[in-house]
C-alpha atoms as a PDB file:
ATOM      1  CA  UNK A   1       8.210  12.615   1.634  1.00  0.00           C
ATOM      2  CA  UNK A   2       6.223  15.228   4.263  1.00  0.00           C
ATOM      3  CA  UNK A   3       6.296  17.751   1.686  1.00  0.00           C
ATOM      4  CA  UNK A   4       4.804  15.796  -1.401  1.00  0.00           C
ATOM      5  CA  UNK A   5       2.199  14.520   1.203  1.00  0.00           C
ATOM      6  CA  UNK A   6       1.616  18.028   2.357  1.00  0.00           C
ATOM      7  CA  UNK A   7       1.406  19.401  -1.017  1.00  0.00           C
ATOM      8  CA  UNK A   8      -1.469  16.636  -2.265  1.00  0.00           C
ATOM      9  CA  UNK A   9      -3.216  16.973   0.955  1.00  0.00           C
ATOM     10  CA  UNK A  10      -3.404  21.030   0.857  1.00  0.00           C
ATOM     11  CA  UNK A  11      -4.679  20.389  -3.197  1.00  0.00           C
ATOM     12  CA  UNK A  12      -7.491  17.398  -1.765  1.00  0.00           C
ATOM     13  CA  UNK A  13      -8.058  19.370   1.267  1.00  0.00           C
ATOM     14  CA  UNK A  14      -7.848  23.537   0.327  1.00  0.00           C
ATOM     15  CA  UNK A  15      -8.356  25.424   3.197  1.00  0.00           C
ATOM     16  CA  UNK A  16      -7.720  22.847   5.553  1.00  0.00           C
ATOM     17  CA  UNK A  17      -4.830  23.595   8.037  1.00  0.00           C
ATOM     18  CA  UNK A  18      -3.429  20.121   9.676  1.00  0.00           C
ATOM     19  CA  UNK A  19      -0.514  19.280  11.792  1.00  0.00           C
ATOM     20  CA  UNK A  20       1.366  16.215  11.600  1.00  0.00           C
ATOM     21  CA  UNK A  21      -0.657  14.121  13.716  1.00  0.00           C
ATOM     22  CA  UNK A  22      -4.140  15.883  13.104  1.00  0.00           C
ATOM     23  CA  UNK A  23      -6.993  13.043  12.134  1.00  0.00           C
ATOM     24  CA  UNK A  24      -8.152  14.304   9.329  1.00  0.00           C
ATOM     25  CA  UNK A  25     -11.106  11.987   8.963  1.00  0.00           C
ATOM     26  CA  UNK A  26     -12.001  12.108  12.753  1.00  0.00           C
ATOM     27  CA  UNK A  27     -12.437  15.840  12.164  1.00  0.00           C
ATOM     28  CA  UNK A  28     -14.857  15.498   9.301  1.00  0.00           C
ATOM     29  CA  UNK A  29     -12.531  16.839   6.504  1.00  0.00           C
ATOM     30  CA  UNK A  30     -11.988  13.891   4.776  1.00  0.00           C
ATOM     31  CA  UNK A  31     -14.283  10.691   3.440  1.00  0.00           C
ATOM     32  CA  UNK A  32     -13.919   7.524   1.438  1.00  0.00           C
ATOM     33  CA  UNK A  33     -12.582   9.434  -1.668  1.00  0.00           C
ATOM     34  CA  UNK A  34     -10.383  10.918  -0.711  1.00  0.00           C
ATOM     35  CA  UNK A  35      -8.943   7.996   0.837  1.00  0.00           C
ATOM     36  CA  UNK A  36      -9.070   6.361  -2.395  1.00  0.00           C
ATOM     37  CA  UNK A  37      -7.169   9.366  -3.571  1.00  0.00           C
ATOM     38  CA  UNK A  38      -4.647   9.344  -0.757  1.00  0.00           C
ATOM     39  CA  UNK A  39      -3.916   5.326  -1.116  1.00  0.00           C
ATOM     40  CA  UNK A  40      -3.829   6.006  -5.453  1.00  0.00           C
ATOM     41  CA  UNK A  41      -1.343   8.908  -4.900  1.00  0.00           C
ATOM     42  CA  UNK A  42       0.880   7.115  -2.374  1.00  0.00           C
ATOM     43  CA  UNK A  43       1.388   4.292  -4.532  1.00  0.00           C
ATOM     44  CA  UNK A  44       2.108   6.535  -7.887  1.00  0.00           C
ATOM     45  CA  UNK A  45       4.484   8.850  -5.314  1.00  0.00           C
ATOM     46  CA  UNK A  46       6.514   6.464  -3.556  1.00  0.00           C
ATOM     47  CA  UNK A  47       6.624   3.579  -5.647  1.00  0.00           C
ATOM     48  CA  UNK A  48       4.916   1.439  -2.860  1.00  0.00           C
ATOM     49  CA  UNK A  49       2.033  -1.372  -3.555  1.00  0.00           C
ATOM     50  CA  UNK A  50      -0.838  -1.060  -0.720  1.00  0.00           C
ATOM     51  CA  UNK A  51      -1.886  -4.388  -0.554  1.00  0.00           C
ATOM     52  CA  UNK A  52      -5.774  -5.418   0.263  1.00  0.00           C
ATOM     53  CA  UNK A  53      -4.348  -5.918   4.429  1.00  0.00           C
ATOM     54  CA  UNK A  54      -2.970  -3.053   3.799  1.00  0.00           C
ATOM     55  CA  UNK A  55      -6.136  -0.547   3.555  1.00  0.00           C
ATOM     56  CA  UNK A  56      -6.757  -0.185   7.195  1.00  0.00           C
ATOM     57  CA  UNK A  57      -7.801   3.692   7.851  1.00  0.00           C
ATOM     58  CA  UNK A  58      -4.999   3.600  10.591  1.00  0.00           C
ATOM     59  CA  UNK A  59      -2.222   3.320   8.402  1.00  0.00           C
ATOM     60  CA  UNK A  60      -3.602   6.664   6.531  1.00  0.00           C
ATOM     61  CA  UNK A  61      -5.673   8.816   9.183  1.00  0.00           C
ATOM     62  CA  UNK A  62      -2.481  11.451   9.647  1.00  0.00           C
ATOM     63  CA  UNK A  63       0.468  12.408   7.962  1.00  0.00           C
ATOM     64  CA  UNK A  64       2.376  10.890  10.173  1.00  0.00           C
ATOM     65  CA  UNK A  65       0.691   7.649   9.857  1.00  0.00           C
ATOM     66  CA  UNK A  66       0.993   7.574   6.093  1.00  0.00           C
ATOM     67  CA  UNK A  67       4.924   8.585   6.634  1.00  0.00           C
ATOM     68  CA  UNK A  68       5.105   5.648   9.011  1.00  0.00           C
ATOM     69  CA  UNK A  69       3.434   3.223   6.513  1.00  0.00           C
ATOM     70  CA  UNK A  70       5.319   4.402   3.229  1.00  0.00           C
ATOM     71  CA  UNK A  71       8.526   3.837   5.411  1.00  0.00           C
ATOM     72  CA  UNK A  72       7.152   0.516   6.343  1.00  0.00           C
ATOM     73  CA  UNK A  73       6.490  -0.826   2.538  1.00  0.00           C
ATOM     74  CA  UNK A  74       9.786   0.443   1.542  1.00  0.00           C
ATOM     75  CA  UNK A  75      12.035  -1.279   3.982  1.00  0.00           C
ATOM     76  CA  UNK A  76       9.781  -4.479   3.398  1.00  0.00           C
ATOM     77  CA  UNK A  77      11.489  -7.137   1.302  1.00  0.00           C
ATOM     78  CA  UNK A  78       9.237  -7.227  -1.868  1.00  0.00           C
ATOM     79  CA  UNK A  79       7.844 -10.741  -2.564  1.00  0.00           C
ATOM     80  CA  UNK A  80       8.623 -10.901  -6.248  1.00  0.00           C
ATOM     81  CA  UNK A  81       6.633 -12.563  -8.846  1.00  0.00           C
ATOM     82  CA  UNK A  82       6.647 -16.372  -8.420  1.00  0.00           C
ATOM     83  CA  UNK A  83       8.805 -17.951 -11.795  1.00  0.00           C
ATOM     84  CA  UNK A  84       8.112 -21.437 -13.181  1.00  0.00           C
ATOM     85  CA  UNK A  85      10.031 -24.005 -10.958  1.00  0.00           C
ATOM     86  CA  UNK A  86      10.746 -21.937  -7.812  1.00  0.00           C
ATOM     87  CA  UNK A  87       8.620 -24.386  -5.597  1.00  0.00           C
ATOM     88  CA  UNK A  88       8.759 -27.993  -5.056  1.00  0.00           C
ATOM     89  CA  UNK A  89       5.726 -30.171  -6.894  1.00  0.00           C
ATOM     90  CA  UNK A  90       3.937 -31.599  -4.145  1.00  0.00           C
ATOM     91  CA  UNK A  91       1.152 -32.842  -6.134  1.00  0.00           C
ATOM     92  CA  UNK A  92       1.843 -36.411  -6.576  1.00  0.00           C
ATOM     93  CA  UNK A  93       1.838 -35.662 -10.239  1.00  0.00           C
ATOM     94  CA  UNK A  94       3.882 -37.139 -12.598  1.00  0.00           C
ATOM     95  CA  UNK A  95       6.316 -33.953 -13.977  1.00  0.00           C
ATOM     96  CA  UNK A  96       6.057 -33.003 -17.283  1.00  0.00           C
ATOM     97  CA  UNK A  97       7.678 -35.584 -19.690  1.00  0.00           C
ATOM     98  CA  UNK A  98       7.564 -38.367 -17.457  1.00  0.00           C
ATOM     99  CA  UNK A  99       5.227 -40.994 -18.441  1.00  0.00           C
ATOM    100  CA  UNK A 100       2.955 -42.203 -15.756  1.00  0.00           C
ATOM    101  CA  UNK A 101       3.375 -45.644 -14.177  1.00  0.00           C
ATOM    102  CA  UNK A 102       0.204 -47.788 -15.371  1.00  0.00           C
END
């Protein structure tokens, strides 16, 4: 996972030099597109969904950061999509079928 991360960020960054744990926004060598790129390429890399709470800078400022947060999404249980009849009607609504009392 360093590696592919390494590899994009020496193609988005050429002839930038950073260490695990360098900022590479606080040191001016990044800016809000490439962070678009970084968040696009993470998902398409590691099969991850960044969610909207998800895109906080911190989670992406350094390697290891992004590492961290890949890490994170994978060991998360995934949600699933919500199916047809998986929660309880709590609408007072008659169900389907039913005819209503009246």
């Amino acid at each position: 996972m360093l590696d592919n991360l390494r590899s994009f960020l020496a193609s988005a960054l050429p002839g930038v030099d950073l260490d695990i744990h360098d900022d590479y926004f606080e040191q001016g060598n990044a800016n809000s597109l490439f962070a678009l790129e970084l968040v696009t390429f993470v998902e398409r890399e590691f099969s991850v969904v960044v969610e909207v709470e998800d895109l906080d800078l911190d989670n992406f400022r350094t390697l290891a950061r992004t590492v961290e947060f890949v890490r994170a999404k994978r060991a998360a249980p995934s949600p699933g999509p919500a199916r047809a009849g998986s929660f309880p009607d709590v609408s007072g609504a008659p169900d389907r079928g039913e005819a209503a009392d009246g």
